[in-house]
PDB file of N, CA and C in Angstrom:
ATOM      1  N   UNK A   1      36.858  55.484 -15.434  1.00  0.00           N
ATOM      2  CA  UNK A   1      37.233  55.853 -14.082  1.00  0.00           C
ATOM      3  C   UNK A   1      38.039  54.707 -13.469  1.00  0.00           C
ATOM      4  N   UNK A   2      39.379  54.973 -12.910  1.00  0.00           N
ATOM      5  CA  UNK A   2      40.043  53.728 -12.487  1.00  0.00           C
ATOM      6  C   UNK A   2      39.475  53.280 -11.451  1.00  0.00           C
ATOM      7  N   UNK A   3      39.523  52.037 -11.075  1.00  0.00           N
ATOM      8  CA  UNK A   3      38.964  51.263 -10.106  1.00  0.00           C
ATOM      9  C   UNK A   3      39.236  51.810  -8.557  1.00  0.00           C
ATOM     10  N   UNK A   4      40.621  52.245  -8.434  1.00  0.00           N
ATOM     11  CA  UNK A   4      40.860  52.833  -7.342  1.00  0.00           C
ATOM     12  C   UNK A   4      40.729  54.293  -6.813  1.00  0.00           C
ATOM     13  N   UNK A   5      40.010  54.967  -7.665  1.00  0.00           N
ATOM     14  CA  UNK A   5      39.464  56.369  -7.432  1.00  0.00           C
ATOM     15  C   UNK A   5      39.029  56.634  -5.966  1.00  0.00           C
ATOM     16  N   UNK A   6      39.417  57.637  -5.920  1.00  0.00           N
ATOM     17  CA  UNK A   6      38.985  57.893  -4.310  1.00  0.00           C
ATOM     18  C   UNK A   6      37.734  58.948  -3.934  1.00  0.00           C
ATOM     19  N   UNK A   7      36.112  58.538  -3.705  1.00  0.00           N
ATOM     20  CA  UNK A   7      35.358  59.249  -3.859  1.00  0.00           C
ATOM     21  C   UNK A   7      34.839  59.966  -2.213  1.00  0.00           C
ATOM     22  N   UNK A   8      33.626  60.813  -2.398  1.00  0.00           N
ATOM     23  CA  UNK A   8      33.312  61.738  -1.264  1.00  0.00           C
ATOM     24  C   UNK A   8      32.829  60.867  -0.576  1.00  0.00           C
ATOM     25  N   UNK A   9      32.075  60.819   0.308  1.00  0.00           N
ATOM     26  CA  UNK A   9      31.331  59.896   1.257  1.00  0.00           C
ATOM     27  C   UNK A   9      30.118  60.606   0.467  1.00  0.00           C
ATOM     28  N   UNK A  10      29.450  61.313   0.427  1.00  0.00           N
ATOM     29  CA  UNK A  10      28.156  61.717  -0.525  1.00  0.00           C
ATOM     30  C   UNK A  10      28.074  61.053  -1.884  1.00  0.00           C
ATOM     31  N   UNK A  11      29.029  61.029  -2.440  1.00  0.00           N
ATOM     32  CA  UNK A  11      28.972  60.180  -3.803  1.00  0.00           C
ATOM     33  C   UNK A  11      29.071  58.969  -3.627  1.00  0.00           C
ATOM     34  N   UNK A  12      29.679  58.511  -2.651  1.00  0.00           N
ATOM     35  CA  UNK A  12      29.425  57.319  -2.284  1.00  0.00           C
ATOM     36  C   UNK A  12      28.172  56.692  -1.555  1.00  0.00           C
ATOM     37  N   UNK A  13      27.463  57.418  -0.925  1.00  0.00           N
ATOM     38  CA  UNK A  13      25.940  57.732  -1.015  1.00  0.00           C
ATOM     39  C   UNK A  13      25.050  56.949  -1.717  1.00  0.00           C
ATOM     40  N   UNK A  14      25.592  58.345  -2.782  1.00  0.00           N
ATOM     41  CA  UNK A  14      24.575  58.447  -3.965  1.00  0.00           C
ATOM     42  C   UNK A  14      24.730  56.943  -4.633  1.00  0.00           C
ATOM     43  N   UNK A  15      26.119  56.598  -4.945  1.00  0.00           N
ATOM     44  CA  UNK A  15      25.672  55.441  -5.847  1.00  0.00           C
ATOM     45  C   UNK A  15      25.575  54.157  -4.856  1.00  0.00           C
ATOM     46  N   UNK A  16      25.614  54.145  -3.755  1.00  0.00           N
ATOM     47  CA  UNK A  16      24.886  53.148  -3.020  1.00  0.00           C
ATOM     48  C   UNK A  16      23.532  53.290  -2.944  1.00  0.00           C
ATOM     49  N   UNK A  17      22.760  54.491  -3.370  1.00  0.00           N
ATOM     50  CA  UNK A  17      21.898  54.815  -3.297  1.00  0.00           C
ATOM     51  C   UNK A  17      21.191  54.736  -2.047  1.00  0.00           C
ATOM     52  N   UNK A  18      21.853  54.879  -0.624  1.00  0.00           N
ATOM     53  CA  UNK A  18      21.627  55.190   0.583  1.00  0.00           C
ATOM     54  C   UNK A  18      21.586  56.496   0.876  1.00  0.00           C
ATOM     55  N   UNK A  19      21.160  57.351   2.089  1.00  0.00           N
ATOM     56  CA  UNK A  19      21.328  58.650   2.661  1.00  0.00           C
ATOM     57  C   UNK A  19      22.805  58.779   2.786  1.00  0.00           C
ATOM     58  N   UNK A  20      23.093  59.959   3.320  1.00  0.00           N
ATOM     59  CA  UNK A  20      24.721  60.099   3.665  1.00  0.00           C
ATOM     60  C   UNK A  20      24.912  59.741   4.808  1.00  0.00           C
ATOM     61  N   UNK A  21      23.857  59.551   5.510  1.00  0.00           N
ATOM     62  CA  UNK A  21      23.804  59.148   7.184  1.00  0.00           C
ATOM     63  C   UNK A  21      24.079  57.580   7.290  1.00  0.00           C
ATOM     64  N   UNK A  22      23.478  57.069   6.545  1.00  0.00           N
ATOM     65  CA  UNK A  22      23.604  55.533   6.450  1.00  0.00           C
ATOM     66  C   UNK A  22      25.190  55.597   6.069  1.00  0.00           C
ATOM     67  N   UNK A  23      25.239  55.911   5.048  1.00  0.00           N
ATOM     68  CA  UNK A  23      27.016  55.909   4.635  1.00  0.00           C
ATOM     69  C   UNK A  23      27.798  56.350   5.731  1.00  0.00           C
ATOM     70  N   UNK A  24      27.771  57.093   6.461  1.00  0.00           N
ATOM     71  CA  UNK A  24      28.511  56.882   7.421  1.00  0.00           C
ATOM     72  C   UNK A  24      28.882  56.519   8.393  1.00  0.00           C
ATOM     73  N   UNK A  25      27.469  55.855   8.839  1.00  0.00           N
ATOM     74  CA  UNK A  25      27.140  55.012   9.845  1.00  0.00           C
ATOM     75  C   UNK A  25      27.955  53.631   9.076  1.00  0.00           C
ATOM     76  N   UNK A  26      28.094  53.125   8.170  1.00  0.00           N
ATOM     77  CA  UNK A  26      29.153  52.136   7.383  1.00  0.00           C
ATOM     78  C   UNK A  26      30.530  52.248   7.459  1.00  0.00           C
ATOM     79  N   UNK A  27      30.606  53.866   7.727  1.00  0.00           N
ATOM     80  CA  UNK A  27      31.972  54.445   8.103  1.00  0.00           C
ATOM     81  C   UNK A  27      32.593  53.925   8.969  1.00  0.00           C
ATOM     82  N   UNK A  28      31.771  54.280  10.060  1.00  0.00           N
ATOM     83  CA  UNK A  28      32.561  53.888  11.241  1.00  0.00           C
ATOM     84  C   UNK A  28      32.280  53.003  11.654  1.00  0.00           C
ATOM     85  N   UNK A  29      31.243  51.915  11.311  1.00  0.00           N
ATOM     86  CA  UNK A  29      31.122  50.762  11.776  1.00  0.00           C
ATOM     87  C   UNK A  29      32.358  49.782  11.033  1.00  0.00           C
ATOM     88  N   UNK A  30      32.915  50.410  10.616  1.00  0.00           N
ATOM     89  CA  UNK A  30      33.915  49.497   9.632  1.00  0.00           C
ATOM     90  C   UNK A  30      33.614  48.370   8.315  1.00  0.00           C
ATOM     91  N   UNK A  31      32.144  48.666   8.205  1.00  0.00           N
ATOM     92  CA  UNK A  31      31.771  48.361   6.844  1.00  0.00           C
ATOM     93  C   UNK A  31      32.441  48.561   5.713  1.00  0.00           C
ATOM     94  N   UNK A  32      32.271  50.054   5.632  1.00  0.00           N
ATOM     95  CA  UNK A  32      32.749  50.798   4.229  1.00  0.00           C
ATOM     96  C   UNK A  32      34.438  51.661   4.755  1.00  0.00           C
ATOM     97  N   UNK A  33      35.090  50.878   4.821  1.00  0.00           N
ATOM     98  CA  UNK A  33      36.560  51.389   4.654  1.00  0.00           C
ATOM     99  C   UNK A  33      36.306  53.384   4.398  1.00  0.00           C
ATOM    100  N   UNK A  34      37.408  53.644   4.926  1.00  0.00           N
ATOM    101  CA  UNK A  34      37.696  55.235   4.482  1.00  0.00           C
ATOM    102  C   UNK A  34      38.871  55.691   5.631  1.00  0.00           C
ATOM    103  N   UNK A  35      38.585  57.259   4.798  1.00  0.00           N
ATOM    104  CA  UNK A  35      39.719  57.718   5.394  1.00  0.00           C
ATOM    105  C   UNK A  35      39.333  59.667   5.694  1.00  0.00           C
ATOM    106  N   UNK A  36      39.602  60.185   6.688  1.00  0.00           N
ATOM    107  CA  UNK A  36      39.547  61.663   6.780  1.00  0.00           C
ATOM    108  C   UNK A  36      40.504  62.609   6.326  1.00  0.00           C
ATOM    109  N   UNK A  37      40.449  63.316   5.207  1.00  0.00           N
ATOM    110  CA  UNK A  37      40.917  64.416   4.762  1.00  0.00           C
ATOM    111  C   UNK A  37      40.490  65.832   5.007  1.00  0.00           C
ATOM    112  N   UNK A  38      41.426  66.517   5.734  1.00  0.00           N
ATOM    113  CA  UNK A  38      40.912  68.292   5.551  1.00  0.00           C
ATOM    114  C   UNK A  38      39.164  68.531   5.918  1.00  0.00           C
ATOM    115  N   UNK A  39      38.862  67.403   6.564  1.00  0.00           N
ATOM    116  CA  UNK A  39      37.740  67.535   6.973  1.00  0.00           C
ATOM    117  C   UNK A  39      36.660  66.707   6.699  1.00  0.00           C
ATOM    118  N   UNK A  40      36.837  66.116   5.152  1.00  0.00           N
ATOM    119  CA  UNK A  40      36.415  64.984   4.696  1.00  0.00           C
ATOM    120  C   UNK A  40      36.308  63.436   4.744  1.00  0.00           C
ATOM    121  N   UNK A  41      35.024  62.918   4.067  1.00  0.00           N
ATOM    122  CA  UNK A  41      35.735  61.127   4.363  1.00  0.00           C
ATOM    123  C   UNK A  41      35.843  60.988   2.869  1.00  0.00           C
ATOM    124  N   UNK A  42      36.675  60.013   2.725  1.00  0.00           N
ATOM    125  CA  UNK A  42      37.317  59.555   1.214  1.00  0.00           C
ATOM    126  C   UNK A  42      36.898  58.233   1.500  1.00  0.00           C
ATOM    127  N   UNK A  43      36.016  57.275   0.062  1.00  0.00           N
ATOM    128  CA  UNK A  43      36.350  55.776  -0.059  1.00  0.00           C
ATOM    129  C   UNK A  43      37.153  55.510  -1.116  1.00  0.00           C
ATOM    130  N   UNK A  44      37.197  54.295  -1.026  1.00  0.00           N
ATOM    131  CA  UNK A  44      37.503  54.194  -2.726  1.00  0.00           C
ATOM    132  C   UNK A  44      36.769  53.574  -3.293  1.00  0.00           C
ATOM    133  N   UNK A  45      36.776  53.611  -4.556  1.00  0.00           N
ATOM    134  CA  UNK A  45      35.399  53.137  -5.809  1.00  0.00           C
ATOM    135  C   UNK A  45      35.247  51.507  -5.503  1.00  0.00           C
ATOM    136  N   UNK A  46      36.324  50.909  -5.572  1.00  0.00           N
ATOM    137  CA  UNK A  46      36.145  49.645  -5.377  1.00  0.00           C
ATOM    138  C   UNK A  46      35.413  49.076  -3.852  1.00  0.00           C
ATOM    139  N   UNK A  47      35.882  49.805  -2.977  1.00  0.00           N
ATOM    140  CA  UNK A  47      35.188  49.381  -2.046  1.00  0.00           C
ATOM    141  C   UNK A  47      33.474  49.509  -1.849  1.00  0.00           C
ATOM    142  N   UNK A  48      33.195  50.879  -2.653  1.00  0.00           N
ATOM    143  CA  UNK A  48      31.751  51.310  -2.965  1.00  0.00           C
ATOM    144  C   UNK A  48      31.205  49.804  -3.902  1.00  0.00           C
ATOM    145  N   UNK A  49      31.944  49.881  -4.756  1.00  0.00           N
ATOM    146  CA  UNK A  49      31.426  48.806  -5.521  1.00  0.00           C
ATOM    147  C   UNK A  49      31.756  46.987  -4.360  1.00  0.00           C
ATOM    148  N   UNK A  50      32.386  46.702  -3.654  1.00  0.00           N
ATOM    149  CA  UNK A  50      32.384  45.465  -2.971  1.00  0.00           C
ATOM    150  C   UNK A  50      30.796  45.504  -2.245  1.00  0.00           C
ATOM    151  N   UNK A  51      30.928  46.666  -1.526  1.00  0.00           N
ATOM    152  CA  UNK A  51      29.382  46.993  -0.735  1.00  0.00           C
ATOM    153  C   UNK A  51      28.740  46.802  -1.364  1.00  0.00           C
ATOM    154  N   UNK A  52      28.365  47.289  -2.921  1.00  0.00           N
ATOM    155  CA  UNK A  52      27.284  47.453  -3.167  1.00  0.00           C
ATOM    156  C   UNK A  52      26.546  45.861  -3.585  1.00  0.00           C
ATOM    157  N   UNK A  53      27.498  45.193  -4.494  1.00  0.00           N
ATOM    158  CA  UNK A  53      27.709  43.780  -4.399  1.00  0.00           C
ATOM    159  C   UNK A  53      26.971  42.925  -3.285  1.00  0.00           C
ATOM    160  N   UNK A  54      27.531  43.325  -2.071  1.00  0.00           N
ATOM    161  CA  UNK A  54      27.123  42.502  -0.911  1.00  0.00           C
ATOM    162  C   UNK A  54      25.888  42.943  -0.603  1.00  0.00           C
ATOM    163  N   UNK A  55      25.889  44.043  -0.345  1.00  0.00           N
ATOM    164  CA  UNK A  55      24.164  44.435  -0.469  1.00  0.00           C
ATOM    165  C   UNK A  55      23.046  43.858  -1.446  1.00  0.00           C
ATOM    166  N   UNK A  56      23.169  43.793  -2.458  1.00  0.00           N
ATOM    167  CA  UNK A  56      22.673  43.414  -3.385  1.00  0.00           C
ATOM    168  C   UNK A  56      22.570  41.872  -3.286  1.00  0.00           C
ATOM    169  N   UNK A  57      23.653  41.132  -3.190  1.00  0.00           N
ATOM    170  CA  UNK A  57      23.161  39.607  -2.654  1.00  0.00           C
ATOM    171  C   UNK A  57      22.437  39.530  -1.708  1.00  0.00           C
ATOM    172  N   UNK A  58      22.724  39.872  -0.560  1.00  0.00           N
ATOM    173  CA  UNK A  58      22.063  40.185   1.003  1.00  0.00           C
ATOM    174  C   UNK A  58      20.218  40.748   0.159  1.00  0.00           C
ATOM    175  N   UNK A  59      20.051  40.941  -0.485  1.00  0.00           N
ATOM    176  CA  UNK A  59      18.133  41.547  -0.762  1.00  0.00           C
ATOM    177  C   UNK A  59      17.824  40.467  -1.907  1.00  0.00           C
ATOM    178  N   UNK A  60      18.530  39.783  -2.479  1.00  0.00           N
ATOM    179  CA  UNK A  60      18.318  38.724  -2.984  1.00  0.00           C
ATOM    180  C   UNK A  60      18.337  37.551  -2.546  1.00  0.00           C
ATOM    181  N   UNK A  61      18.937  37.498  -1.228  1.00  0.00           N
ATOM    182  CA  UNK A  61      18.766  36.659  -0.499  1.00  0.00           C
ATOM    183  C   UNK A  61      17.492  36.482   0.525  1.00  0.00           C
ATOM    184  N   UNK A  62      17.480  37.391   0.861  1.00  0.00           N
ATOM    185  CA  UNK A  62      16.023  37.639   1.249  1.00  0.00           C
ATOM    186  C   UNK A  62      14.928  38.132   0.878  1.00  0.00           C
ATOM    187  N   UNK A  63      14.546  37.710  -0.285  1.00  0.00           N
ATOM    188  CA  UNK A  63      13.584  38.091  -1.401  1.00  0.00           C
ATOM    189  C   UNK A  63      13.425  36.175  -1.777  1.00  0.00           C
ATOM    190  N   UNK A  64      13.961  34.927  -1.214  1.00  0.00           N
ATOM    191  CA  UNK A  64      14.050  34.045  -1.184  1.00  0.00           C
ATOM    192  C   UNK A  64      13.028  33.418  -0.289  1.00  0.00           C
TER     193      UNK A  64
END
């Protein structure tokens, strides 16, 4: 899958393994970058993956 794939906000969700509510609350807080299509939000993979990254330090950091 190329790095720059452009996924649903639900799949992006899923592999944040957050609700879809949280994900979009990232939306518009300007966390998680995106964009509205035809009704939809679009990320892109890489940005799913920067988040998930930072998240993941951020609970290892406080698991310290």
């Amino acid at each position: 899958m190329p790095k720059d794939q452009m996924l649903g906000l639900a799949e992006a969700a899923a592999r944040l393994k957050i609700p879809y509510q949280d994900a979009h609350r990232l939306l518009l807080t300007g966390r998680l970058p995106g964009a509205k299509h035809g009704g939809r939000w679009y990320v892109s993979q890489r940005d799913v993956e920067r988040l998930a990254q930072e998240r993941e330090r951020e609970s290892a950091a406080a698991c310290k």
